[in-house]
Structure formats: C-alpha cells, structure tokens
N, C-alpha and C. Protein backbone atom coordinates (compact mmCIF):
# COMPACT_ATOMS: atom_id res chain seq x y z
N UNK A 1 8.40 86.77 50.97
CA UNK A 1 7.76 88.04 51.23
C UNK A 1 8.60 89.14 50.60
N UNK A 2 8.28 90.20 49.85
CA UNK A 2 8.38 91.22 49.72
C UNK A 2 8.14 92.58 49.80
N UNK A 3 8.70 93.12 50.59
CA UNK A 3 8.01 94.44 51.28
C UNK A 3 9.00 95.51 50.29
N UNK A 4 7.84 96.29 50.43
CA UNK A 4 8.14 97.72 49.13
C UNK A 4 7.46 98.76 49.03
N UNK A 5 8.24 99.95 49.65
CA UNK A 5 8.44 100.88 50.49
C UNK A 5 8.25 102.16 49.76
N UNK A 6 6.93 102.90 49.27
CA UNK A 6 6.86 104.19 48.51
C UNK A 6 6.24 105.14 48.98
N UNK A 7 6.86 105.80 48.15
CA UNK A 7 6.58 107.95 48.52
C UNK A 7 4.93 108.55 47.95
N UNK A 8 4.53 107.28 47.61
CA UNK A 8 3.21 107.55 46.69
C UNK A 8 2.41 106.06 46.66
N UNK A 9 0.91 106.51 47.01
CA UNK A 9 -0.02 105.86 46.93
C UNK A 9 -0.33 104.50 45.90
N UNK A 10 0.23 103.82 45.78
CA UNK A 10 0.01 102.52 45.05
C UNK A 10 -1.41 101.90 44.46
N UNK A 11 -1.96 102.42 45.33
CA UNK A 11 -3.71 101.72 45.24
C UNK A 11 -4.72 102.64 45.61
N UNK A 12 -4.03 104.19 45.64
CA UNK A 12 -5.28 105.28 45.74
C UNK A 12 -6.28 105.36 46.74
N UNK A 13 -5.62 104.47 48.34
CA UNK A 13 -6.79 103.98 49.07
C UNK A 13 -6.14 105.00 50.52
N UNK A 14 -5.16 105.30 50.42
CA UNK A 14 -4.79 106.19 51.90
C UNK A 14 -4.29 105.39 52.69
N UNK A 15 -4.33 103.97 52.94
CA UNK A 15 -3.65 103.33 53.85
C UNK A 15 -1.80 103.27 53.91
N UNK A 16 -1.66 102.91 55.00
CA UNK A 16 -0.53 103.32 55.36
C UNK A 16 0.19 101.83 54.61
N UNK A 17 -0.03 100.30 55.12
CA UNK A 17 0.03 99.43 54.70
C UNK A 17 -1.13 98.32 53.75
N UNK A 18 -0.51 97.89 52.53
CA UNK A 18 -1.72 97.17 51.89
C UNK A 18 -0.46 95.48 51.52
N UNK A 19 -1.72 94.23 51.87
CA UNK A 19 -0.66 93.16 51.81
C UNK A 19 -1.67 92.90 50.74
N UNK A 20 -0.66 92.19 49.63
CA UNK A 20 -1.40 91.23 48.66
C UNK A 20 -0.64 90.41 48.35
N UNK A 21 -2.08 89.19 48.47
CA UNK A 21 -1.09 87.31 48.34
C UNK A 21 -1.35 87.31 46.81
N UNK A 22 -1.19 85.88 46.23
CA UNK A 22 -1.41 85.43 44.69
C UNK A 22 -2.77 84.87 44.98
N UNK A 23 -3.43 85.16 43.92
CA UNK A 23 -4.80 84.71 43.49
C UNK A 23 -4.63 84.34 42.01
N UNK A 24 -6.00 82.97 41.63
CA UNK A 24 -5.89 82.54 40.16
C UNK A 24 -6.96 83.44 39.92
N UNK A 25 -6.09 84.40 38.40
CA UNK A 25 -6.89 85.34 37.99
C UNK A 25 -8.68 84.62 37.03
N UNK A 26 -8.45 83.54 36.89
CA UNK A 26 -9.67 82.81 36.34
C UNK A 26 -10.89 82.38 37.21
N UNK A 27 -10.33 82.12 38.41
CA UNK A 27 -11.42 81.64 39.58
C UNK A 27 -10.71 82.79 40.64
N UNK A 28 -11.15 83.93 40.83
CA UNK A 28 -10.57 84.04 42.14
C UNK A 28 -11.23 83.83 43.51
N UNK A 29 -12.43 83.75 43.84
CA UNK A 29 -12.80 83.20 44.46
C UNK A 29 -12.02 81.65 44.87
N UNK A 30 -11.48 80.74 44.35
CA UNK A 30 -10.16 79.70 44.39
C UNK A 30 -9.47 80.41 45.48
N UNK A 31 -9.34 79.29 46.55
CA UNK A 31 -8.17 79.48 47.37
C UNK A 31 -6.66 79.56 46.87
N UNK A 32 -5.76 80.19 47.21
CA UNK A 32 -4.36 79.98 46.28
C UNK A 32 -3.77 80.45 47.30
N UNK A 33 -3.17 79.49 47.98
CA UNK A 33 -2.30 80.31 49.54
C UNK A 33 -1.14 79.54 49.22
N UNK A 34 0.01 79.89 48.83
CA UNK A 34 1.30 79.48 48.50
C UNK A 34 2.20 80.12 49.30
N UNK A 35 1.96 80.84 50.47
CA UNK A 35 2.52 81.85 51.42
C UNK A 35 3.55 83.10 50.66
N UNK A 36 3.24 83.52 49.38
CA UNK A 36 4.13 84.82 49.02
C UNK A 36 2.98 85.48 48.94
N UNK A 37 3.76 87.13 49.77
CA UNK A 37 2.73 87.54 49.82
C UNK A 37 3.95 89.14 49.07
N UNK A 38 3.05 90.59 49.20
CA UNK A 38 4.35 91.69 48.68
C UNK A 38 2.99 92.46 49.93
N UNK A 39 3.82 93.15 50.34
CA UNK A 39 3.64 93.99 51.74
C UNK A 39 3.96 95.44 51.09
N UNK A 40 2.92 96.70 50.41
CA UNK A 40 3.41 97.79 50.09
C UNK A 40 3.04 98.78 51.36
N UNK A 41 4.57 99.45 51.25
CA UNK A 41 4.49 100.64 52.62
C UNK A 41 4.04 101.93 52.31
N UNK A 42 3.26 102.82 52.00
CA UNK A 42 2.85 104.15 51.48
C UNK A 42 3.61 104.66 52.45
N UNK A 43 4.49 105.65 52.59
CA UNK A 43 5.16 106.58 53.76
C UNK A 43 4.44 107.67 54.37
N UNK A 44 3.40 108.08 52.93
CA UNK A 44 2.32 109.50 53.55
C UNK A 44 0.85 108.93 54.05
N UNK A 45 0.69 107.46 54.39
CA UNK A 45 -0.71 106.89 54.34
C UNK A 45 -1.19 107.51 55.94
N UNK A 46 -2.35 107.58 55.75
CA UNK A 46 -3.02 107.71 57.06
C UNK A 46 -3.77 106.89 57.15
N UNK A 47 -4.12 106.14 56.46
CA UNK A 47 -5.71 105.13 56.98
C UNK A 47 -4.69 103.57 57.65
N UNK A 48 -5.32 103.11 58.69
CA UNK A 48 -5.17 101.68 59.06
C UNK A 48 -4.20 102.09 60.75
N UNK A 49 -4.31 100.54 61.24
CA UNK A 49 -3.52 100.92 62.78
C UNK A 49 -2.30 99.70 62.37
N UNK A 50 -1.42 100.19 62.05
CA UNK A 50 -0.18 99.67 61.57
C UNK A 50 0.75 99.70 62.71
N UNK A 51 0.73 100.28 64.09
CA UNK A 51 1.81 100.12 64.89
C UNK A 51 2.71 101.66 64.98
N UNK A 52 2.71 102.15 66.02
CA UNK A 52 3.89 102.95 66.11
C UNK A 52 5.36 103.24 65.55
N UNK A 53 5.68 101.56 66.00
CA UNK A 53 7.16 101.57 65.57
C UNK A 53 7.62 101.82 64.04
N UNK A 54 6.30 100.88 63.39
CA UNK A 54 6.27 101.39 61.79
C UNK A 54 5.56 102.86 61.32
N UNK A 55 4.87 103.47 61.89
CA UNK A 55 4.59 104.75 61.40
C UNK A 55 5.86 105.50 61.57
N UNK A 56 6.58 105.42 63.03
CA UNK A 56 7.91 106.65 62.59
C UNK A 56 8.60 105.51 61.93
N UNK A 57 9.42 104.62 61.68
CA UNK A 57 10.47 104.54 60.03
C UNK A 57 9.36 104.74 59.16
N UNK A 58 8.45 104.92 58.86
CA UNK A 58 7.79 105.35 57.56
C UNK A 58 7.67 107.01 57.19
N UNK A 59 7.89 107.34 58.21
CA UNK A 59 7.83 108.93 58.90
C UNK A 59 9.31 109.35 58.70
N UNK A 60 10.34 108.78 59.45
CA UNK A 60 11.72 108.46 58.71
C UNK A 60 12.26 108.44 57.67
N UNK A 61 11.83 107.58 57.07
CA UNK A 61 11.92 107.71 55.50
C UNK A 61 11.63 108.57 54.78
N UNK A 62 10.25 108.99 54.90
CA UNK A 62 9.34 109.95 54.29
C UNK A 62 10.29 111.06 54.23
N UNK A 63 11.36 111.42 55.34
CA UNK A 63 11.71 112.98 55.14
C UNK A 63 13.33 112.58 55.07
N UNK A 64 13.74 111.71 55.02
CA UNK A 64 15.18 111.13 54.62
C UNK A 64 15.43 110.88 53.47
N UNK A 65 14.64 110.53 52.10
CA UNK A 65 14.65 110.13 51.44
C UNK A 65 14.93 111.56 50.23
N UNK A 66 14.10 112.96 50.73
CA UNK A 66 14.58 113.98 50.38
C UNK A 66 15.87 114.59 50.56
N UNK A 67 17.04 114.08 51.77
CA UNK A 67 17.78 114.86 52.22
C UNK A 67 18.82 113.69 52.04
N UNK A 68 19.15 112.74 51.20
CA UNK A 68 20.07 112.03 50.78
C UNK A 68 20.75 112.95 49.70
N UNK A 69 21.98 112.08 49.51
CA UNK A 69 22.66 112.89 48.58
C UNK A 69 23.56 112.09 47.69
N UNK A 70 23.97 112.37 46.47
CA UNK A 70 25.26 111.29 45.55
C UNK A 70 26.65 111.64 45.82
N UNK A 71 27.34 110.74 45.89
CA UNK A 71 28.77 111.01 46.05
C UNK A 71 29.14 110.49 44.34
C-alpha cells in the first residue's frame, strides 16, 4: 500500500480520500486483485465520510505544511 498525501486535487473530484487498485488496461472489466492498492489524501477535500481522526491530520497538515521551515 501506498498512501500519498496532497495539497491539491489529484482527480478533480473533491473527495477527501480516493483508493486505486491495478487494473489490466486491455480488459478492464478483468478482475486483477493483487492487493496493491495507492490511497491519495487531498488535505482540502470535502466530499466522502473518511472519519474524524483523518480529517484533522489532514486539517493538520493542510496548515503545517505552510509553516515549516529549512535549516
């Protein structure tokens, strides 16, 4: 699994979380369940019921990610 965590809309759809497994791009209708899946986090999403605990670290992030700094 890979989860991956952005400041911007990935798929233009508003959701907060979107999971996508592997599919064969020739048949996709074809089952293809090999269990990897990539889990993208939108930080500004509003659509979907994703859980509390993950809306604030996404909420967290969202305004942490501005107020980091380089040493």
């Amino acid at each position: 699994m890979i989860i991956i965590i952005l400041p911007y809309d990935p798929f233009g759809e508003g959701r907060m979380v979107y999971t996508v497994k592997n599919m064969c791009e020739e048949q996709p209708v074809l089952s293809y369940d090999d269990g990897a899946k990539k889990i993208y986090l939108y930080t500004k999403g509003i659509k979907g019921n994703p859980g509390q605990a993950l809306c604030d670290m996404l909420k967290y992030m969202e305004h942490s990610i501005g107020n980091s700094h380089t040493i």
